[in-house]
PDB file of N, CA and C in Angstrom:
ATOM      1  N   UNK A   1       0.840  -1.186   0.000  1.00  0.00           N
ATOM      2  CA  UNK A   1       0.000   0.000   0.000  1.00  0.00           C
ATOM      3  C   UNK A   1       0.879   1.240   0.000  1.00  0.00           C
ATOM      4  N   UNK A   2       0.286   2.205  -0.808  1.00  0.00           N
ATOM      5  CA  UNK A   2       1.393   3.676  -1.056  1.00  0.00           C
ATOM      6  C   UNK A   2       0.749   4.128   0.027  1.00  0.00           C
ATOM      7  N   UNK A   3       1.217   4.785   1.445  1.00  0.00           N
ATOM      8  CA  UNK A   3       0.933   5.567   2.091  1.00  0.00           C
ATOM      9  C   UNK A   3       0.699   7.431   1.920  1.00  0.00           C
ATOM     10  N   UNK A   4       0.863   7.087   0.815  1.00  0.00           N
ATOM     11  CA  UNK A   4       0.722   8.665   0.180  1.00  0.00           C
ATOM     12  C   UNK A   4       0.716  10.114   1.513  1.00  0.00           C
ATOM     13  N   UNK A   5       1.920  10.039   2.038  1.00  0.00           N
ATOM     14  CA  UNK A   5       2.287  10.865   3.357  1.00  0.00           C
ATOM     15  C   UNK A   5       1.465  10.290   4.743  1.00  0.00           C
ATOM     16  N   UNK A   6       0.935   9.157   5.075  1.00  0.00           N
ATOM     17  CA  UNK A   6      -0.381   8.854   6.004  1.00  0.00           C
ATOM     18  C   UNK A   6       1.011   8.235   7.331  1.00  0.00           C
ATOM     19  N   UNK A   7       0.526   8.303   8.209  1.00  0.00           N
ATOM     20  CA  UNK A   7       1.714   8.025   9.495  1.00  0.00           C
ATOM     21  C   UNK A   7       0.900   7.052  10.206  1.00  0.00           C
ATOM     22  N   UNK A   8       1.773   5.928  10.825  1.00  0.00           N
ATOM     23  CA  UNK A   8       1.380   5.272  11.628  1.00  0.00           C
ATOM     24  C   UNK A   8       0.346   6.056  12.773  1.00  0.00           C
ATOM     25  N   UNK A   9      -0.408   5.115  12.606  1.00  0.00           N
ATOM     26  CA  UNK A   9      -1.470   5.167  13.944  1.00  0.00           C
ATOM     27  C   UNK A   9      -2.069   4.077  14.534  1.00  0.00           C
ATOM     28  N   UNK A  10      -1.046   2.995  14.956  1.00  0.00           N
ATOM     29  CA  UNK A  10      -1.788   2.049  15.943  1.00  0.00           C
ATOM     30  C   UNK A  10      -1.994   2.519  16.774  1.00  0.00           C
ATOM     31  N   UNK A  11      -1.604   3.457  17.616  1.00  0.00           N
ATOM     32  CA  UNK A  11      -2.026   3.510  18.819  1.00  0.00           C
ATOM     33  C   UNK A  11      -3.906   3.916  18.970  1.00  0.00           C
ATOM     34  N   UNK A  12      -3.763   4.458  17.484  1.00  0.00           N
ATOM     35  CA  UNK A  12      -5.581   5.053  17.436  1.00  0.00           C
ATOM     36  C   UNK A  12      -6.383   3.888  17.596  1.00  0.00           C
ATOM     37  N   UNK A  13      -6.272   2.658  17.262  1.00  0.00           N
ATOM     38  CA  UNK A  13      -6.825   1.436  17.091  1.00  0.00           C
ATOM     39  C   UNK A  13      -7.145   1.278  18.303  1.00  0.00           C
ATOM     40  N   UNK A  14      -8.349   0.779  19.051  1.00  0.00           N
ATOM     41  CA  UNK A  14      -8.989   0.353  20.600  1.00  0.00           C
ATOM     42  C   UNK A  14      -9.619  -1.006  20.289  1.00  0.00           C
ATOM     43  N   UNK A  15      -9.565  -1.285  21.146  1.00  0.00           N
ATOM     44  CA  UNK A  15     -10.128  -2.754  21.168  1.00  0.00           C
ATOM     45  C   UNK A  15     -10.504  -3.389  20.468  1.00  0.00           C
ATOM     46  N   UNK A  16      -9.134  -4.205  19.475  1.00  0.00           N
ATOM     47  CA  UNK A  16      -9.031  -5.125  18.263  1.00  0.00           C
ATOM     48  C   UNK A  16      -9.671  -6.486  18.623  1.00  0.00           C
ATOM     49  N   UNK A  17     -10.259  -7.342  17.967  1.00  0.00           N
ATOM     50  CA  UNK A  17     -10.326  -8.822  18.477  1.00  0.00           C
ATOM     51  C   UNK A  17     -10.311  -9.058  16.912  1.00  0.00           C
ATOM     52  N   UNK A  18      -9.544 -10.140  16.719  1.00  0.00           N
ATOM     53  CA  UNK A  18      -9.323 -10.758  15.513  1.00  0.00           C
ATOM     54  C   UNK A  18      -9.343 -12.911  15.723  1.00  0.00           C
ATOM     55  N   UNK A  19     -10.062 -13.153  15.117  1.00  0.00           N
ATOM     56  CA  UNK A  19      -9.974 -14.645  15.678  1.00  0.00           C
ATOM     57  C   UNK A  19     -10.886 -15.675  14.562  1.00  0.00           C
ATOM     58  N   UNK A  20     -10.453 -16.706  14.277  1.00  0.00           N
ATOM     59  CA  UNK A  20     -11.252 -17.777  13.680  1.00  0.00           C
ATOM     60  C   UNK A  20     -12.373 -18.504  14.318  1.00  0.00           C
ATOM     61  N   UNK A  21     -13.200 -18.813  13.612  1.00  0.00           N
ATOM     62  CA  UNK A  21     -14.455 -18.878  14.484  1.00  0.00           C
ATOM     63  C   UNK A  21     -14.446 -20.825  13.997  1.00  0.00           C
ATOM     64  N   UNK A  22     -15.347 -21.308  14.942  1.00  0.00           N
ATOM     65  CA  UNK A  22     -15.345 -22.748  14.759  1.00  0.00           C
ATOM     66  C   UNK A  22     -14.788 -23.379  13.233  1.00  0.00           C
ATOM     67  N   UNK A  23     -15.071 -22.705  12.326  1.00  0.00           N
ATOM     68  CA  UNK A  23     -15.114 -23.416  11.021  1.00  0.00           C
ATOM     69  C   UNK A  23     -14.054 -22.823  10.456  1.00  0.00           C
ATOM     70  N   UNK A  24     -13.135 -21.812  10.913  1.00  0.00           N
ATOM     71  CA  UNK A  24     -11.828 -21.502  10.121  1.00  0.00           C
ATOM     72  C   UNK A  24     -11.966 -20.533   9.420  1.00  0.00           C
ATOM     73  N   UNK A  25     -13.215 -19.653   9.544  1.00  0.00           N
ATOM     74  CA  UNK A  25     -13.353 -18.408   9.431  1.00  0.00           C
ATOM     75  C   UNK A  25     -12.642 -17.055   9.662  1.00  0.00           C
ATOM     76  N   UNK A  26     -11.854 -16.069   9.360  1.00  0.00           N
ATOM     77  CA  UNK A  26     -11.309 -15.261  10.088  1.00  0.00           C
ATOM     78  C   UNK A  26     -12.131 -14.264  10.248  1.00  0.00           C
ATOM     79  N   UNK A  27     -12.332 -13.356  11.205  1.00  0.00           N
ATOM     80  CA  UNK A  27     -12.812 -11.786  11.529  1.00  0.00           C
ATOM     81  C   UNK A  27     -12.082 -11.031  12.070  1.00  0.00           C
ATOM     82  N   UNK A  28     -12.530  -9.962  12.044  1.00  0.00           N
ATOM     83  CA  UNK A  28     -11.800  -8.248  13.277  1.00  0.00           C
ATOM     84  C   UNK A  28     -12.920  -7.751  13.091  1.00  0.00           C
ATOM     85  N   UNK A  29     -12.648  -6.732  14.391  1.00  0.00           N
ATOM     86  CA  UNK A  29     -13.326  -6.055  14.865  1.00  0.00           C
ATOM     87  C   UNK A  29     -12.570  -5.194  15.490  1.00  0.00           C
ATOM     88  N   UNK A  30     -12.499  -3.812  15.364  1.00  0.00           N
ATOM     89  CA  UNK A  30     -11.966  -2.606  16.240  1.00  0.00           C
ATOM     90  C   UNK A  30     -12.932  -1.692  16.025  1.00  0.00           C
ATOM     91  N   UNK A  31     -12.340  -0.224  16.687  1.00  0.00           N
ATOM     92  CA  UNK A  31     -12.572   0.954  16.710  1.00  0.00           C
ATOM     93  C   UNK A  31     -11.146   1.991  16.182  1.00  0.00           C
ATOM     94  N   UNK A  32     -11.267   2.530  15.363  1.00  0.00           N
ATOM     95  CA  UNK A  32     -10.448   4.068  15.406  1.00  0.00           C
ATOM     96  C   UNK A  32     -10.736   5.418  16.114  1.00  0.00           C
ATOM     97  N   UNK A  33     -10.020   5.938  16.729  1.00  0.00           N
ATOM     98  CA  UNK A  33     -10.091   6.915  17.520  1.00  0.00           C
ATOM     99  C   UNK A  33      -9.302   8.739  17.472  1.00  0.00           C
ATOM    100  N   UNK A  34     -10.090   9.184  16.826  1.00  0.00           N
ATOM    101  CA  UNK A  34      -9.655  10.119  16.225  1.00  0.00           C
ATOM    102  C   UNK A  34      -9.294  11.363  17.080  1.00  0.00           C
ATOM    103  N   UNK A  35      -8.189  11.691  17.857  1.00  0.00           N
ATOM    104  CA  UNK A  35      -7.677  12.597  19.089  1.00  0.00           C
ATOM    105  C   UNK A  35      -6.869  13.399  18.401  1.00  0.00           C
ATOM    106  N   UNK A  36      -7.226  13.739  17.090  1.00  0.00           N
ATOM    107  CA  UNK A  36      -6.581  15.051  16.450  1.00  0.00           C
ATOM    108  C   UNK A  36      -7.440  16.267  15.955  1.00  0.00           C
ATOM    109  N   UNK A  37      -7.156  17.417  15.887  1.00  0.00           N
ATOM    110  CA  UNK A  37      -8.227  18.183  16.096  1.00  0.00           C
ATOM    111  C   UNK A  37      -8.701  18.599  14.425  1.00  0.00           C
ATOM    112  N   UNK A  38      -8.679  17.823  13.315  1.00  0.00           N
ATOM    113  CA  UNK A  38      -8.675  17.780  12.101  1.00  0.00           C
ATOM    114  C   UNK A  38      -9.437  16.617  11.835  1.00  0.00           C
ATOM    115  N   UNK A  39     -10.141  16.315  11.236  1.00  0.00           N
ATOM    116  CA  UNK A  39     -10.553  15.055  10.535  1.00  0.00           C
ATOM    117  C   UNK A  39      -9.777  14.002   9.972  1.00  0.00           C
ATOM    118  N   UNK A  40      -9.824  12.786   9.902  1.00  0.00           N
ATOM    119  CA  UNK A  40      -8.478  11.805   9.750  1.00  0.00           C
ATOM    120  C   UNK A  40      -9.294  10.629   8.369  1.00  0.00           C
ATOM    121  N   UNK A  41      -8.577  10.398   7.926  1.00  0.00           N
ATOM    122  CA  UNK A  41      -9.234   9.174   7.053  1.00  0.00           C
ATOM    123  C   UNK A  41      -8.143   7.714   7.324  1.00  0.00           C
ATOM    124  N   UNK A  42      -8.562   6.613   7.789  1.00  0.00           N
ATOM    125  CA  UNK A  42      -7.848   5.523   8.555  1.00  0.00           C
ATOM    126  C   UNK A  42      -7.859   4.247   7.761  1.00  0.00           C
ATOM    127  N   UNK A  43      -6.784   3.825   7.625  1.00  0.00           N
ATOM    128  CA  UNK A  43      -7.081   2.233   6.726  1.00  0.00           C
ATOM    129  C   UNK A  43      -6.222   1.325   7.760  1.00  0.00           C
ATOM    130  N   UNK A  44      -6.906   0.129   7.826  1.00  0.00           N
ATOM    131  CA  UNK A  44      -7.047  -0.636   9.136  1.00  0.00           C
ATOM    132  C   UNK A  44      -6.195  -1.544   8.488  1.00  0.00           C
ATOM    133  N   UNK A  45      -4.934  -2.230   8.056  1.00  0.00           N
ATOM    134  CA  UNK A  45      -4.859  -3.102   7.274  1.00  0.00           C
ATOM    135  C   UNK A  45      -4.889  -4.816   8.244  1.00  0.00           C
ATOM    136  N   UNK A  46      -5.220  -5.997   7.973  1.00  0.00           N
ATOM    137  CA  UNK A  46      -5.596  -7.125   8.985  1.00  0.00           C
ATOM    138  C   UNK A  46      -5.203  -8.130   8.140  1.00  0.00           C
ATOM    139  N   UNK A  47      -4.149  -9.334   8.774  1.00  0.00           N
ATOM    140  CA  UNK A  47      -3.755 -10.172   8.065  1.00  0.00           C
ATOM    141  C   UNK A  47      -3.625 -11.336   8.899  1.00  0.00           C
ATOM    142  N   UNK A  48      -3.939 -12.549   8.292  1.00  0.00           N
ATOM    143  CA  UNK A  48      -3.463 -13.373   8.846  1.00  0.00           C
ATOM    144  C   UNK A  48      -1.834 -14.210   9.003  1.00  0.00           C
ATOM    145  N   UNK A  49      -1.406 -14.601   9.374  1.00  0.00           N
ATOM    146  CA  UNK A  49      -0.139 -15.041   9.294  1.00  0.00           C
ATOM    147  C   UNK A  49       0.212 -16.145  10.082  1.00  0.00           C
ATOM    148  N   UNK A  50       1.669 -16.542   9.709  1.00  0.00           N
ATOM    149  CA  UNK A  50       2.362 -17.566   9.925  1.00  0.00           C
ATOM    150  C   UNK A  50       2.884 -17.651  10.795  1.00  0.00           C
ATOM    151  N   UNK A  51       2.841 -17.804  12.304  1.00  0.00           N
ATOM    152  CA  UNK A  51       4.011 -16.924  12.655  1.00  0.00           C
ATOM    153  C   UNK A  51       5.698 -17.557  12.679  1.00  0.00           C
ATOM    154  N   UNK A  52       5.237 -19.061  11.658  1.00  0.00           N
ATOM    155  CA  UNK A  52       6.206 -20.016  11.571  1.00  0.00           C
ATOM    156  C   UNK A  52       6.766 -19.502  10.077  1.00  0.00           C
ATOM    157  N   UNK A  53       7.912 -17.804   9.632  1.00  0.00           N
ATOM    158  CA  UNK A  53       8.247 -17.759   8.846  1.00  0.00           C
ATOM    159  C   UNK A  53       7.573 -16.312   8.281  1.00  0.00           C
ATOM    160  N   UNK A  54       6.132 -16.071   9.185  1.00  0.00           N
ATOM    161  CA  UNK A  54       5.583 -14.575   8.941  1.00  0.00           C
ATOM    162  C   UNK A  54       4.923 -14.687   7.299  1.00  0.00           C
ATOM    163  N   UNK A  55       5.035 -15.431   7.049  1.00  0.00           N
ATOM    164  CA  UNK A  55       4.126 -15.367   5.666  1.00  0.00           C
ATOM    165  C   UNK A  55       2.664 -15.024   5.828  1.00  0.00           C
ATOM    166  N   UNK A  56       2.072 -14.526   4.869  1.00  0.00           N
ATOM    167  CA  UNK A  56       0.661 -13.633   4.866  1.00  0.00           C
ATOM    168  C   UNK A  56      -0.251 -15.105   4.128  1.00  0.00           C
ATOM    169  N   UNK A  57      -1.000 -15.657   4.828  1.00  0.00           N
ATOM    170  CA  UNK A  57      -2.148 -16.295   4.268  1.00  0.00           C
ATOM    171  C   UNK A  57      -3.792 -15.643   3.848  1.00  0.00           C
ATOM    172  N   UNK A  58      -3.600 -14.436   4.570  1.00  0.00           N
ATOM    173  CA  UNK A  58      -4.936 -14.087   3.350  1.00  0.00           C
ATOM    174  C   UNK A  58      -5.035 -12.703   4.464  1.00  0.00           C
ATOM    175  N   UNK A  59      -5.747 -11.737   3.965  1.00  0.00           N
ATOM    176  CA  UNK A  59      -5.547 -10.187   4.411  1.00  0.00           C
ATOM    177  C   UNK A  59      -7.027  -9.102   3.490  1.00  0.00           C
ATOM    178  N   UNK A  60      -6.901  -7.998   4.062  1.00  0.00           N
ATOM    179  CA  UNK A  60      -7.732  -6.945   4.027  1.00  0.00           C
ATOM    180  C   UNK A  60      -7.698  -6.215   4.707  1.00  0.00           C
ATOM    181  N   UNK A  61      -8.477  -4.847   4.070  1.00  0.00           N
ATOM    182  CA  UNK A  61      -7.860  -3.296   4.199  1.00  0.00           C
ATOM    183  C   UNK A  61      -9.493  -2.648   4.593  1.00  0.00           C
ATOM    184  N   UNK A  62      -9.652  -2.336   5.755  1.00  0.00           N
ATOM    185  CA  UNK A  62     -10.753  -1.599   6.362  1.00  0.00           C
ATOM    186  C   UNK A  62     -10.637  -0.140   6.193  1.00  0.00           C
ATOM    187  N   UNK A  63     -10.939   0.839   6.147  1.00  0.00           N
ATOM    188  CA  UNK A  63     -10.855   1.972   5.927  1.00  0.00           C
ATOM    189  C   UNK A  63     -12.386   2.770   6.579  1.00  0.00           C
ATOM    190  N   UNK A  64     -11.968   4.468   7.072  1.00  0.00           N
ATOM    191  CA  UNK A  64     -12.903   4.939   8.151  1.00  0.00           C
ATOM    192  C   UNK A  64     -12.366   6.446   7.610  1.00  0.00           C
ATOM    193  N   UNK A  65     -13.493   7.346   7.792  1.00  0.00           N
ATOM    194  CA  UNK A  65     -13.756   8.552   7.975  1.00  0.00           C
ATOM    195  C   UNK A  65     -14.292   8.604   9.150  1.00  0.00           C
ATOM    196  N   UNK A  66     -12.829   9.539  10.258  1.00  0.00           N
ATOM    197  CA  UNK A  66     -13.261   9.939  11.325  1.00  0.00           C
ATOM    198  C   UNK A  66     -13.040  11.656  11.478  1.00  0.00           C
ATOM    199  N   UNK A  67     -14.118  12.266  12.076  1.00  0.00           N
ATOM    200  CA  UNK A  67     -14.604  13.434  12.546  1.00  0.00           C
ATOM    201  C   UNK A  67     -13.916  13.630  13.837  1.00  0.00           C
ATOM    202  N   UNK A  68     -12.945  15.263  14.389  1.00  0.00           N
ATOM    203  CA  UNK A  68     -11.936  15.398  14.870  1.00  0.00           C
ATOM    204  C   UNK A  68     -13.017  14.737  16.123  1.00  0.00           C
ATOM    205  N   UNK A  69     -12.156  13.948  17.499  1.00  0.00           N
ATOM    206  CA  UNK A  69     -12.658  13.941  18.716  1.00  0.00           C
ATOM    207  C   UNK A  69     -13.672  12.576  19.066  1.00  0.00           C
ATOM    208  N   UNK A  70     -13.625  11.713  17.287  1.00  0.00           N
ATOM    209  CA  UNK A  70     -14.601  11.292  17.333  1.00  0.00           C
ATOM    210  C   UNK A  70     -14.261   9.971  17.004  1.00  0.00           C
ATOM    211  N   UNK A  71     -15.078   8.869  16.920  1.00  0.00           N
ATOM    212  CA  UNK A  71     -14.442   7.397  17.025  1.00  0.00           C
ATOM    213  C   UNK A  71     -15.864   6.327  16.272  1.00  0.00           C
ATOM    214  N   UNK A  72     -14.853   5.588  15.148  1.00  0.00           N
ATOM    215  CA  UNK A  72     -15.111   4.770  14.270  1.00  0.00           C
ATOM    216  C   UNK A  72     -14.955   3.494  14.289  1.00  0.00           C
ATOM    217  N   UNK A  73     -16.017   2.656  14.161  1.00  0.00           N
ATOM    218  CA  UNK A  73     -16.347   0.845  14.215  1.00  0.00           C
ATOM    219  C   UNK A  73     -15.075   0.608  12.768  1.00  0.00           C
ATOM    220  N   UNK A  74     -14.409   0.046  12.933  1.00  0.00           N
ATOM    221  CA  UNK A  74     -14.060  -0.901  11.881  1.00  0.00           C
ATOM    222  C   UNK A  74     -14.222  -2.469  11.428  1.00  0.00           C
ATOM    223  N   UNK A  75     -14.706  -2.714  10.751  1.00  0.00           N
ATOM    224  CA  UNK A  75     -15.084  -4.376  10.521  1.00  0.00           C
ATOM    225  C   UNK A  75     -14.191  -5.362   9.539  1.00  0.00           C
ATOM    226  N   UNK A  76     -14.157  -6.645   9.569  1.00  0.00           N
ATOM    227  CA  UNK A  76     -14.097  -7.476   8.294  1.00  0.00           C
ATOM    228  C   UNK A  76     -14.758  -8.449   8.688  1.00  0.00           C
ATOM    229  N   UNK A  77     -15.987  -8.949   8.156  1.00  0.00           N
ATOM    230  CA  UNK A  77     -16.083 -10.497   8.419  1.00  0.00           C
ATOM    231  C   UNK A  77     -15.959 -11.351   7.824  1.00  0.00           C
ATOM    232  N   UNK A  78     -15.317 -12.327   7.609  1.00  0.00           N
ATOM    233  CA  UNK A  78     -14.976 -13.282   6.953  1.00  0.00           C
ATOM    234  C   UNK A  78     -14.039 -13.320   5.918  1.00  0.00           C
ATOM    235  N   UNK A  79     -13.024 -12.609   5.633  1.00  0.00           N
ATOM    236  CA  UNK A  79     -12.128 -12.263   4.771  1.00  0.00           C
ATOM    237  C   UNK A  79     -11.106 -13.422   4.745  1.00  0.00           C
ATOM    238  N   UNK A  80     -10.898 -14.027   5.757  1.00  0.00           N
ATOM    239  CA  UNK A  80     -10.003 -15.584   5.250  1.00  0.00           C
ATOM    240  C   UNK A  80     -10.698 -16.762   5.758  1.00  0.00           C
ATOM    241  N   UNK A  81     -10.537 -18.033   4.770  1.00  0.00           N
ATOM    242  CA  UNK A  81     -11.292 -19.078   5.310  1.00  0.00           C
ATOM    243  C   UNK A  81     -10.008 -20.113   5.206  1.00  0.00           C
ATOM    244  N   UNK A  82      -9.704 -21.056   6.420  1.00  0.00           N
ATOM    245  CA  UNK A  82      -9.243 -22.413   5.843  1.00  0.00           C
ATOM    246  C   UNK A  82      -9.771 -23.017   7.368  1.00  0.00           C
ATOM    247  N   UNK A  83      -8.883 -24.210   7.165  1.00  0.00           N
ATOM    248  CA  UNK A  83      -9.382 -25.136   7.866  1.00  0.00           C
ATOM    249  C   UNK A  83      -9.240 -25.163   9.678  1.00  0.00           C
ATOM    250  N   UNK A  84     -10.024 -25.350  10.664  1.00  0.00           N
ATOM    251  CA  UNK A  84      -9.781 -25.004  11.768  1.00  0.00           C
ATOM    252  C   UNK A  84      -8.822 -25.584  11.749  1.00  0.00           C
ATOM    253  N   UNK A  85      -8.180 -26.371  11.894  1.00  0.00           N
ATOM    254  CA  UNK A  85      -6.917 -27.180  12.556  1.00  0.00           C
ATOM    255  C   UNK A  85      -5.330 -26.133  12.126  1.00  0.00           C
ATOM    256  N   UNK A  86      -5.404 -25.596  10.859  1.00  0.00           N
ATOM    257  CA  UNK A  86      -4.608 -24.598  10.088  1.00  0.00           C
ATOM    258  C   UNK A  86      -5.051 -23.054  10.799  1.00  0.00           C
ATOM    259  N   UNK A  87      -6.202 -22.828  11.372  1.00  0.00           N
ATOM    260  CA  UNK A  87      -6.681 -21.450  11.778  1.00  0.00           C
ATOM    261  C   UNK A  87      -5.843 -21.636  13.419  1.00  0.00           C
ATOM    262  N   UNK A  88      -5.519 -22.763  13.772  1.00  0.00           N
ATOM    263  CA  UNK A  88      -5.291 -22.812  15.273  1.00  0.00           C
ATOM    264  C   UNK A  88      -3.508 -22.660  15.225  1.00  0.00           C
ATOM    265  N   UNK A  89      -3.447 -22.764  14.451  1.00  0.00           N
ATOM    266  CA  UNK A  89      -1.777 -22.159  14.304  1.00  0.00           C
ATOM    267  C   UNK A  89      -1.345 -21.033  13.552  1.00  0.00           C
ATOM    268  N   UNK A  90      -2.177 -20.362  13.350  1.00  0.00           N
ATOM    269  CA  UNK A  90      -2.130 -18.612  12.534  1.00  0.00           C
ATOM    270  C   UNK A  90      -2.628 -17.686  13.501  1.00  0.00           C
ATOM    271  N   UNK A  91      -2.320 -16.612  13.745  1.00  0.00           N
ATOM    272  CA  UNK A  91      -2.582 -15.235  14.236  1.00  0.00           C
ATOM    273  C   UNK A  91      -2.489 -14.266  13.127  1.00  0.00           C
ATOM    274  N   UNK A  92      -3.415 -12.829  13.892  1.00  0.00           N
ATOM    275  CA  UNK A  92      -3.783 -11.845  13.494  1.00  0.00           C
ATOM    276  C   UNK A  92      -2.716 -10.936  13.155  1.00  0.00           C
ATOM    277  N   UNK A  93      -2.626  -9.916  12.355  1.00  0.00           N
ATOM    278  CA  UNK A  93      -1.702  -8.909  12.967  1.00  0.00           C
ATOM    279  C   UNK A  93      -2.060  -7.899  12.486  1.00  0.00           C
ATOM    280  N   UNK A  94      -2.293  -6.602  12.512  1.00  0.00           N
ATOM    281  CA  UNK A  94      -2.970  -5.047  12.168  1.00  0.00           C
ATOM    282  C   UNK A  94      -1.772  -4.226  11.375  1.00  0.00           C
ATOM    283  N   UNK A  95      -2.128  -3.367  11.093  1.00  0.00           N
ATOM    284  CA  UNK A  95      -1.032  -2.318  10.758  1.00  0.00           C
ATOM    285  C   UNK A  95      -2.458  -1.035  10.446  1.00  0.00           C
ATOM    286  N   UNK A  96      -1.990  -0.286  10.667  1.00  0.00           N
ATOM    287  CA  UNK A  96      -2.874   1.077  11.005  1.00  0.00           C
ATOM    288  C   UNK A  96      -2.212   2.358  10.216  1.00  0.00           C
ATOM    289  N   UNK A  97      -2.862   3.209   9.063  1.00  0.00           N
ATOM    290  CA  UNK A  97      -2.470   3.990   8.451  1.00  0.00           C
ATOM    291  C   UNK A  97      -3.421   5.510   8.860  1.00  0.00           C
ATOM    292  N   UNK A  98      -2.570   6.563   9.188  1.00  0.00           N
ATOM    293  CA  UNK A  98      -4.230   7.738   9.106  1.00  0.00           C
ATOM    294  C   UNK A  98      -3.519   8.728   8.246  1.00  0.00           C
ATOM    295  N   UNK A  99      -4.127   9.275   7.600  1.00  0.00           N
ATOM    296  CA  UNK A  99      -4.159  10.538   6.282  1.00  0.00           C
ATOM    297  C   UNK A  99      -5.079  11.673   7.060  1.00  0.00           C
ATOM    298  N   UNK A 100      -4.792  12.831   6.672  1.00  0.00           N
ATOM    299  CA  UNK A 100      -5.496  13.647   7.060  1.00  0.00           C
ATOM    300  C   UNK A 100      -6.431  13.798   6.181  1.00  0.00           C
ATOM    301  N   UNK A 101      -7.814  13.952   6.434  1.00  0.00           N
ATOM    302  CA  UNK A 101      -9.232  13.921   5.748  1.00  0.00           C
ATOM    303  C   UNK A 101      -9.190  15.364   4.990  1.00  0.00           C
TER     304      UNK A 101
END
């Protein structure tokens, strides 16, 4: 992704849960939190991975218009599928972009 001047902002990210659901489903769920006194535009990026080697098994890019002071749901549901037994040895991992709106 070209960050086209946009600066880290995990810390804006609040309460991530990312997890495979019985059938090997992946999801997230956060919030962005916008504590700048400008309007922000946020891309959530969410991947699954390896952590045997860090390879990317399947991923997506959430994105939010937040209003200065003010705080945004971010979603994916179901964006990677494999098999539970393969979902029980992969984790989540975020990366957080904000642009000024």
């Amino acid at each position: 992704m070209d960050d086209k001047g946009g600066v880290g902002a995990h810390k804006d990210l609040t309460a991530p849960a990312c997890a495979a659901d019985a059938n090997g489903v992946w999801g997230f769920s956060g919030k962005v939190d916008n504590s700048t006194k400008t309007a922000q535009d946020y891309t959530v990026e969410v991947s699954v991975v390896d952590p045997n080697g860090w390879s990317v098994l399947g991923s997506t890019s959430v994105t939010a218009s937040v209003e200065p002071g003010q705080t945004a749901p971010v979603v994916a549901k179901g964006f990677h599928r494999e098999s539970p037994a393969e979902a029980a040895k992969h984790q989540c991992v975020t990366r957080v972009v904000r642009h000024q709106g």
